[in-house]
N, C-alpha and C. Protein backbone atom coordinates (compact mmCIF):
# COMPACT_ATOMS: atom_id res chain seq x y z
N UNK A 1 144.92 131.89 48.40
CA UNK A 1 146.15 131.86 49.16
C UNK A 1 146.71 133.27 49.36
N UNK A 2 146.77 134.31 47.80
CA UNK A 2 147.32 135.35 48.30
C UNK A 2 146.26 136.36 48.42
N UNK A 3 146.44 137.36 49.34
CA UNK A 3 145.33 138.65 49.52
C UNK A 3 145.95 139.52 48.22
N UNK A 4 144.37 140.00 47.40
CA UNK A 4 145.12 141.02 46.38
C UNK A 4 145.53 141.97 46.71
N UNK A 5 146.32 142.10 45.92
CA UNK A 5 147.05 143.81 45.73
C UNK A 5 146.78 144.64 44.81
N UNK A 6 147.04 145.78 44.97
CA UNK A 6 146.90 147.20 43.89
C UNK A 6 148.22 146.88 42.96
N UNK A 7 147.97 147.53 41.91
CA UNK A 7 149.07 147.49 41.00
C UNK A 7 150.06 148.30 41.81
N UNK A 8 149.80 149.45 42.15
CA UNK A 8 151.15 149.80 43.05
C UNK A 8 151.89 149.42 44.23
N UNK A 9 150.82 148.49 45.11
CA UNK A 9 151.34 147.30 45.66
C UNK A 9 151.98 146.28 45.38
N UNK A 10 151.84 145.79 43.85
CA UNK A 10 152.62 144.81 43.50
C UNK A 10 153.83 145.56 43.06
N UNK A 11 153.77 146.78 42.42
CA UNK A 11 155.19 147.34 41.91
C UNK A 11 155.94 147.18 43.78
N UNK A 12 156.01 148.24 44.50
CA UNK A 12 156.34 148.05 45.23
C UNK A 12 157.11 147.05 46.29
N UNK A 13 156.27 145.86 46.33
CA UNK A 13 156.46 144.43 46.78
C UNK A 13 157.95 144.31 45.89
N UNK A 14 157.74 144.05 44.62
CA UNK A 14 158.44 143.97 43.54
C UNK A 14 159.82 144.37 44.02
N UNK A 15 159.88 145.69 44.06
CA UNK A 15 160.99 146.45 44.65
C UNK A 15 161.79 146.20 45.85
N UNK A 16 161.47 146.01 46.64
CA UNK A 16 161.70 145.49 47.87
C UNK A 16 162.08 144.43 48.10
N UNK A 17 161.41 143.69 47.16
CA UNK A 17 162.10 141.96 47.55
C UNK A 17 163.16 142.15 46.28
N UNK A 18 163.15 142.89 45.50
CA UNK A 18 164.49 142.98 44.32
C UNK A 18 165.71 143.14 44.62
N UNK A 19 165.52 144.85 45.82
CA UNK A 19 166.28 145.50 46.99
C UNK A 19 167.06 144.74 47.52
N UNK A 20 166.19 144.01 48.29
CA UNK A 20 166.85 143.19 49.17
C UNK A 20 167.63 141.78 49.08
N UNK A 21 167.07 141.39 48.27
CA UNK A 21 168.00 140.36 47.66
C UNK A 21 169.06 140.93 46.82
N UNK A 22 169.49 141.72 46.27
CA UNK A 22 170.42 142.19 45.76
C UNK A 22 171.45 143.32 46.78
N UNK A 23 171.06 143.52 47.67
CA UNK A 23 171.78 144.36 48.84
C UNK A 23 171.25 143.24 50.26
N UNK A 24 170.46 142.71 50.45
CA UNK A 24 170.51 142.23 51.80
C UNK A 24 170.34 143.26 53.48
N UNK A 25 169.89 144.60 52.61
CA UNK A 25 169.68 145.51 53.11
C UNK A 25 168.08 145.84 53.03
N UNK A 26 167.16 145.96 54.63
CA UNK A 26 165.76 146.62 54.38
C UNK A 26 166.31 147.58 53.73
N UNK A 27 164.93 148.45 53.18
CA UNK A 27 164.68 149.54 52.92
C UNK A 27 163.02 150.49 52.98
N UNK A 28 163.32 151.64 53.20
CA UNK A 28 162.47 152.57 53.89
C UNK A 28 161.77 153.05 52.70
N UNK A 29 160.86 153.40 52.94
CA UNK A 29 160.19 154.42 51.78
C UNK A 29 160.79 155.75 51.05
N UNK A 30 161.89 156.31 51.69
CA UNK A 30 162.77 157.63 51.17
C UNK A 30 163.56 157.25 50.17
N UNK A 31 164.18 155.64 50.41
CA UNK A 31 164.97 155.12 49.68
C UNK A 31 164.48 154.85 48.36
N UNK A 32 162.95 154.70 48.17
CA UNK A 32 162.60 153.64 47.48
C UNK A 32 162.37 154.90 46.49
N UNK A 33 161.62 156.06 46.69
CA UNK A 33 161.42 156.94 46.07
C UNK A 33 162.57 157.26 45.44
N UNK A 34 163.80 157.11 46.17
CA UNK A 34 164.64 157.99 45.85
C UNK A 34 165.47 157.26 44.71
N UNK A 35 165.88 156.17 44.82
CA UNK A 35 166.85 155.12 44.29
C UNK A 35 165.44 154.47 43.08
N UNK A 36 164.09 154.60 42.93
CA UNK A 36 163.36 154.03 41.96
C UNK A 36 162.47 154.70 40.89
N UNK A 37 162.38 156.90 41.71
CA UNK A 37 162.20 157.99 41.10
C UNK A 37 160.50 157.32 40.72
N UNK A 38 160.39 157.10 42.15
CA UNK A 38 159.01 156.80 41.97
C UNK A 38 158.04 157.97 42.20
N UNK A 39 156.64 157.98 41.03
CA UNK A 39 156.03 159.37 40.96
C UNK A 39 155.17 159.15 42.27
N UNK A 40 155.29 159.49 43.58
CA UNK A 40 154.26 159.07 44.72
C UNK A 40 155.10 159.70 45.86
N UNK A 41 154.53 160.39 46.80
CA UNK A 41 155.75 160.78 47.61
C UNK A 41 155.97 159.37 48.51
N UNK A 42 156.88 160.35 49.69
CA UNK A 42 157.25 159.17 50.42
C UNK A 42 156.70 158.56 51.30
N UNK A 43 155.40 159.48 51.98
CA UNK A 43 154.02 159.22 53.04
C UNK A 43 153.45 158.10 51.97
N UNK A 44 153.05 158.14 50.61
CA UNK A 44 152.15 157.30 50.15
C UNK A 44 153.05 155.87 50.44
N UNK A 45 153.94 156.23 50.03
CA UNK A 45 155.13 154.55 49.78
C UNK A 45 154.67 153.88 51.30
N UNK A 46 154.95 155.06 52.47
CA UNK A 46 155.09 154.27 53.69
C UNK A 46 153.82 153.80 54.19
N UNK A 47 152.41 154.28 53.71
CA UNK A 47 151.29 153.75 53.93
C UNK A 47 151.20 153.08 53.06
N UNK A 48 151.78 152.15 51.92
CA UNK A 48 151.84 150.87 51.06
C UNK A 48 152.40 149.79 51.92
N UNK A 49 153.38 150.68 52.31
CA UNK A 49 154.28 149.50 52.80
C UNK A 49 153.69 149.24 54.05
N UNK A 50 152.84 149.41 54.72
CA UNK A 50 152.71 149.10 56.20
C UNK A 50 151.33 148.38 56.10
N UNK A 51 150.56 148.98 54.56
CA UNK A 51 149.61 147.83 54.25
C UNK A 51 150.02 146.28 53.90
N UNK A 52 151.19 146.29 53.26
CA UNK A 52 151.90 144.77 52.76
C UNK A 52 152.30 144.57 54.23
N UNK A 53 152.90 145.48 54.89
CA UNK A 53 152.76 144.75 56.23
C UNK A 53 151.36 143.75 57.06
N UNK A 54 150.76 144.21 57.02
CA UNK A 54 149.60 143.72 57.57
C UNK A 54 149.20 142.91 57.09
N UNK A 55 149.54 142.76 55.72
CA UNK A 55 148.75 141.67 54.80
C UNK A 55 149.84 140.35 54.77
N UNK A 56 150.93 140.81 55.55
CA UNK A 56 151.53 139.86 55.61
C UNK A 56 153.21 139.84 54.77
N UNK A 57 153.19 140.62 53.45
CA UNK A 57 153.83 140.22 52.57
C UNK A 57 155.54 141.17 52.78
N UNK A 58 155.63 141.89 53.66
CA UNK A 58 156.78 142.52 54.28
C UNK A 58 156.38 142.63 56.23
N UNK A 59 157.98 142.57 56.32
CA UNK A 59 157.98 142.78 58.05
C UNK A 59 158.93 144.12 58.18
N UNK A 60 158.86 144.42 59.36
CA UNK A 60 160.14 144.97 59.82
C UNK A 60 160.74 144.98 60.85
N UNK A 61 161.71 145.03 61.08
CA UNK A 61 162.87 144.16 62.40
C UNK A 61 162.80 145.05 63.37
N UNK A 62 162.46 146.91 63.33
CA UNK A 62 163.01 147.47 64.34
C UNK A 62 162.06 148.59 63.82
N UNK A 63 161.09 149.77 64.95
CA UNK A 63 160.48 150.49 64.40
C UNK A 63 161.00 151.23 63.64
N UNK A 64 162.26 151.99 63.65
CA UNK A 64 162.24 153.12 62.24
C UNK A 64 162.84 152.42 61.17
N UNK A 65 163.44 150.74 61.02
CA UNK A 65 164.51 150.19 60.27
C UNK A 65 163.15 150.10 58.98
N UNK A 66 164.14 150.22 57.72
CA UNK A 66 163.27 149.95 56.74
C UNK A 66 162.70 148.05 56.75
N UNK A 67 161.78 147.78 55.52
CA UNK A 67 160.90 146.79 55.69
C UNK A 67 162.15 145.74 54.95
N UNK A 68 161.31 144.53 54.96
CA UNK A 68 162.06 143.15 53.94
C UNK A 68 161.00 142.01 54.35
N UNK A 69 161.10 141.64 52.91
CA UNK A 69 159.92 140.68 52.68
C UNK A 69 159.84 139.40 53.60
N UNK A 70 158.33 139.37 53.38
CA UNK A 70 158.60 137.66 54.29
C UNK A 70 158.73 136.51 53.54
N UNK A 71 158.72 135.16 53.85
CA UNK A 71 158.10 134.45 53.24
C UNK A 71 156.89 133.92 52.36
N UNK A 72 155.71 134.74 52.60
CA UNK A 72 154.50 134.80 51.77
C UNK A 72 155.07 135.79 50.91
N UNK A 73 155.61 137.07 51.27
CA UNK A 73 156.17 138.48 50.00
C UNK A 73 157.25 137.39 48.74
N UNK A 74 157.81 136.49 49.49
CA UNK A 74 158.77 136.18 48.32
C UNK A 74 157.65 135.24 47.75
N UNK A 75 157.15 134.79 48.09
CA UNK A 75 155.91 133.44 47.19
C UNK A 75 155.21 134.16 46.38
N UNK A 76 154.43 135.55 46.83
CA UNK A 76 154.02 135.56 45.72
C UNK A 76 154.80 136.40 45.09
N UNK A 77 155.82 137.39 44.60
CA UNK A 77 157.32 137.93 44.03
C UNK A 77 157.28 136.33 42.85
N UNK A 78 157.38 135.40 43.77
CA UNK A 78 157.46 134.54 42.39
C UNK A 78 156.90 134.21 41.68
N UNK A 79 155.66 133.58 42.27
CA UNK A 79 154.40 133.15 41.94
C UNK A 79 153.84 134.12 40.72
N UNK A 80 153.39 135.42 41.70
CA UNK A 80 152.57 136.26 40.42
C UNK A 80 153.73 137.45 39.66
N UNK A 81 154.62 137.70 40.57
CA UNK A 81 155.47 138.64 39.42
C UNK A 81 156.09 137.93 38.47
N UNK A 82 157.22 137.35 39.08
CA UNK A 82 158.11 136.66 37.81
C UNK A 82 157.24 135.15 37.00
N UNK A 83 156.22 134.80 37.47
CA UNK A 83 155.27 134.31 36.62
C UNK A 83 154.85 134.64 35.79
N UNK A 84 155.32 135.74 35.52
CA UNK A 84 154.52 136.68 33.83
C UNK A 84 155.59 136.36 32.96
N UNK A 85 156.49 135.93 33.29
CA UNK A 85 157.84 136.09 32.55
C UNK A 85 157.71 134.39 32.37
N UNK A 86 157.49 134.00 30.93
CA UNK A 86 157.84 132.24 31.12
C UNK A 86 158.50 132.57 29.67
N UNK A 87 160.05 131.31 29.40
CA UNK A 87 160.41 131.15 29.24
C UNK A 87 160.06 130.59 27.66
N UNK A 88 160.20 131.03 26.52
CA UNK A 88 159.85 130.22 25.28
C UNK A 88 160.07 129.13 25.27
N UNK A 89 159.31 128.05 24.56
CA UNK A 89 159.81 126.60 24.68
C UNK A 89 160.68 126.11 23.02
């Protein structure tokens, strides 16, 4: 169902759908570096992000507007990220 990702693809993904649900605001790759002091510049972020584009798992509304997840980005956000996280019984 989902196409894999790189570990820095999933961090990323991660971020973005975190972003945005908590601001409701895309965001760009300058931001992400900047606001997450991520070690990668900001060319690498934006060729991540335009790969999760393609793969489906972020869109973006307007060419320079930053990205926000789609529906497959939030499935798997749940599925395989916060799936690591289960709950003691």
């Amino acid at each position: 169902m989902f196409q894999p990702l790189t570990t820095r693809q999933e961090r990323i993904l991660s971020l973005v759908v975190r972003s945005y649900i908590e601001t409701g605001i895309p965001i760009g790759s300058k931001k992400l570096v900047e606001d997450f002091e991520l070690d990668v510049s900001s060319a690498t972020v934006r060729n991540e992000l335009a790969a999760l584009g393609e793969l489906g798992y972020l869109m973006q509304l307007h060419t320079s507007a930053g990205r926000i997840p789609t529906e497959l980005g939030y499935r798997y956000f749940v599925q395989k990220l916060l799936g690591e996280f289960r709950l003691p019984l």
